[in-house]
C-alpha atoms as a PDB file:
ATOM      1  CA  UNK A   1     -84.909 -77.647 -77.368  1.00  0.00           C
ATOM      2  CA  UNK A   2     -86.450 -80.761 -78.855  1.00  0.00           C
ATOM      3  CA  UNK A   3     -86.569 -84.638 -78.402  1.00  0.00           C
ATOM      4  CA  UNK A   4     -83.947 -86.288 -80.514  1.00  0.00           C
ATOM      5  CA  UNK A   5     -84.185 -90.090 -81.575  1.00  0.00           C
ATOM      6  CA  UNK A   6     -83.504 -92.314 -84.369  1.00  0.00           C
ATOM      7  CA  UNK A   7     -86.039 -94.344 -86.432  1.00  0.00           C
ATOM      8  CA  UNK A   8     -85.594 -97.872 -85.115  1.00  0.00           C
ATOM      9  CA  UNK A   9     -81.657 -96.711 -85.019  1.00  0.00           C
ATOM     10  CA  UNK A  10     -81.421 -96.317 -88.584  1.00  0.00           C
ATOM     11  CA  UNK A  11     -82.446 -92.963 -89.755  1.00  0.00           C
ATOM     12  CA  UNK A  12     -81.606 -89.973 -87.163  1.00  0.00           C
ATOM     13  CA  UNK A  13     -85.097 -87.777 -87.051  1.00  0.00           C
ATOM     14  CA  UNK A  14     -86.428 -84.719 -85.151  1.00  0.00           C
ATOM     15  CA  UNK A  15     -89.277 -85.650 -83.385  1.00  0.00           C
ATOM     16  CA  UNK A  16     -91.675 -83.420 -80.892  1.00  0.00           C
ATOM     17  CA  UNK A  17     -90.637 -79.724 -82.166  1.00  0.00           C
ATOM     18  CA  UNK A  18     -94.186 -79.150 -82.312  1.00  0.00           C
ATOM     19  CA  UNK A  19     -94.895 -77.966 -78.371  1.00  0.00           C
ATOM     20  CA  UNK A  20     -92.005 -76.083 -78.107  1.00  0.00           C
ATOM     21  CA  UNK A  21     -93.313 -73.770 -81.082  1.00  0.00           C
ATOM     22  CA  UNK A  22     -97.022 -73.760 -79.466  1.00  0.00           C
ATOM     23  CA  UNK A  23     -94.958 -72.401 -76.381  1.00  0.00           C
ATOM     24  CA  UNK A  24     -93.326 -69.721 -78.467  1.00  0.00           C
ATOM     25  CA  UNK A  25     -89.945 -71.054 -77.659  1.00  0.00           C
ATOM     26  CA  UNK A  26     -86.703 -69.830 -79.750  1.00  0.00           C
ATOM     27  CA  UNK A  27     -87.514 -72.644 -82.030  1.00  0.00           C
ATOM     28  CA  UNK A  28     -91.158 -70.973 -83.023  1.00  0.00           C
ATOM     29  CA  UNK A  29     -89.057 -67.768 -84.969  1.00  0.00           C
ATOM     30  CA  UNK A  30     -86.941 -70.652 -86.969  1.00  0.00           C
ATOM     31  CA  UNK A  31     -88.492 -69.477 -90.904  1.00  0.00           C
ATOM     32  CA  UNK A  32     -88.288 -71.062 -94.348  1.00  0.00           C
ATOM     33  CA  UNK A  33     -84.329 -70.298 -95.209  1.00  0.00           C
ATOM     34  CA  UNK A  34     -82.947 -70.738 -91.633  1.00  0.00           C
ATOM     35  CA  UNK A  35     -79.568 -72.961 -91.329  1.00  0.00           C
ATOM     36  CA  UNK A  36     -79.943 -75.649 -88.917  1.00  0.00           C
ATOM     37  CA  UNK A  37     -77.373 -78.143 -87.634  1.00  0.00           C
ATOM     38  CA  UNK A  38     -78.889 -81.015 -86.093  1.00  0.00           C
ATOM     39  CA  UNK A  39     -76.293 -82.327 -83.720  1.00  0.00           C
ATOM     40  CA  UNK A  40     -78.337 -86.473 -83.000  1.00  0.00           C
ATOM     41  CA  UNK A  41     -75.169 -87.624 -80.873  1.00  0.00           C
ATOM     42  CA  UNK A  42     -75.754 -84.767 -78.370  1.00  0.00           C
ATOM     43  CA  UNK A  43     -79.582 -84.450 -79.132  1.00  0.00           C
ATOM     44  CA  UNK A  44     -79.535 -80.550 -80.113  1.00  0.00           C
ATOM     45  CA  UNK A  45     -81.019 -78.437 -82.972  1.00  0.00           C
ATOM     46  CA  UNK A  46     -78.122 -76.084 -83.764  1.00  0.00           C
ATOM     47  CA  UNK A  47     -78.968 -72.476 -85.456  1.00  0.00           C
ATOM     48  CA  UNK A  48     -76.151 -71.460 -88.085  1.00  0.00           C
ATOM     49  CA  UNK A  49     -77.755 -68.080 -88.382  1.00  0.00           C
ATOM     50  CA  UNK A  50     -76.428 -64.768 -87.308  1.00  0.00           C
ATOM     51  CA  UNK A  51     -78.198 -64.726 -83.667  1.00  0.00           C
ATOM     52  CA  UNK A  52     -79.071 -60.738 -83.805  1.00  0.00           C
ATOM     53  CA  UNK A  53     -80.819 -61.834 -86.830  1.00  0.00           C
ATOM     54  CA  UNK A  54     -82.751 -64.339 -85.517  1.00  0.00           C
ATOM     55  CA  UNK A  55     -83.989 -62.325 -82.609  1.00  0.00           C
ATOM     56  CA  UNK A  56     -85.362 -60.164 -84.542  1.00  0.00           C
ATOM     57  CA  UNK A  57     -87.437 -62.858 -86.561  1.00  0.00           C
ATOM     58  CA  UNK A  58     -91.158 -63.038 -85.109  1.00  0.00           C
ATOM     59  CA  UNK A  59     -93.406 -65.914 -84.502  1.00  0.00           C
ATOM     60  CA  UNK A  60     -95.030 -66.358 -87.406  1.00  0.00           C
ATOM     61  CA  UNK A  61     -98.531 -68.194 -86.449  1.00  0.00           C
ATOM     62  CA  UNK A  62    -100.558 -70.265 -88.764  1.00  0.00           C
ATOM     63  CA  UNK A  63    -104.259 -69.940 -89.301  1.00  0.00           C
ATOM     64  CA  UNK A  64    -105.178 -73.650 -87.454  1.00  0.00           C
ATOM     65  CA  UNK A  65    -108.922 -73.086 -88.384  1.00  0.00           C
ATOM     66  CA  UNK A  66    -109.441 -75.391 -90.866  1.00  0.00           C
ATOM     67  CA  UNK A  67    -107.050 -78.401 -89.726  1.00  0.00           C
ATOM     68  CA  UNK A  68    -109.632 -80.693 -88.783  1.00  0.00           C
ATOM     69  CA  UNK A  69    -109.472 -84.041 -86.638  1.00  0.00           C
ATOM     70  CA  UNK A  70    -108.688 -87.344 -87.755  1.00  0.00           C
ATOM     71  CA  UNK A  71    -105.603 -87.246 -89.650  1.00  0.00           C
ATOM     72  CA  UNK A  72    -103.346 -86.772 -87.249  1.00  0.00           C
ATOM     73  CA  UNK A  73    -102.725 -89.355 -84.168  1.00  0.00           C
ATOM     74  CA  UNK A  74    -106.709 -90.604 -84.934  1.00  0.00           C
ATOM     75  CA  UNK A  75    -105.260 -91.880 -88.360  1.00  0.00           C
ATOM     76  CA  UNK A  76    -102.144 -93.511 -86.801  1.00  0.00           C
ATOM     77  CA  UNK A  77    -104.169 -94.941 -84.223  1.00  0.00           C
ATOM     78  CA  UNK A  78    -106.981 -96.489 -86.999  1.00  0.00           C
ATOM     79  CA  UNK A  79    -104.128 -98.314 -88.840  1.00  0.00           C
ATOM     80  CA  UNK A  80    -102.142 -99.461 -85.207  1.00  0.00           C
ATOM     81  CA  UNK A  81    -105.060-100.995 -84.304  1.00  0.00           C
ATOM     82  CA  UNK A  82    -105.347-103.370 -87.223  1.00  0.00           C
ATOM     83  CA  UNK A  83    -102.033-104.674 -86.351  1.00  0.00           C
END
């Protein structure tokens, strides 16, 4: 469901969620109050939700309008390139 990794092996992290929600993947109907288990060994985003529940959550889609670019990867990029 998603990319797994740890911050320089320190701090486990969830990382690249983002396309599988844009692709209206199971992960998209996840909402504010949701149990998650995130297993980092075996790289998986558990749900600890009654499943007939969740499928009957819908996709809730936010109102990208206004996001506007260069705060995003344009930032990160800005402040790499100093280094």
């Amino acid at each position: 469901m998603s990319l797994m990794t740890g911050a320089l092996g320190k701090v486990p992290i969830a990382i690249c969620v983002t396309p599988e929600v844009l692709d209206n993947r199971p992960i998209a109907c996840f909402q504010n109050g949701d149990i998650v288990f995130f297993d980092v060994s075996g790289s998986k985003i558990i749900l600890l939700e009654d499943l007939e529940k969740f499928n009957t959550q819908t996709i809730i889609f936010l109102d990208r309008s206004k996001n506007k670019p260069g705060v995003g990867c344009e930032l990160f990029h800005i402040f790499l390139s100093i280094l």
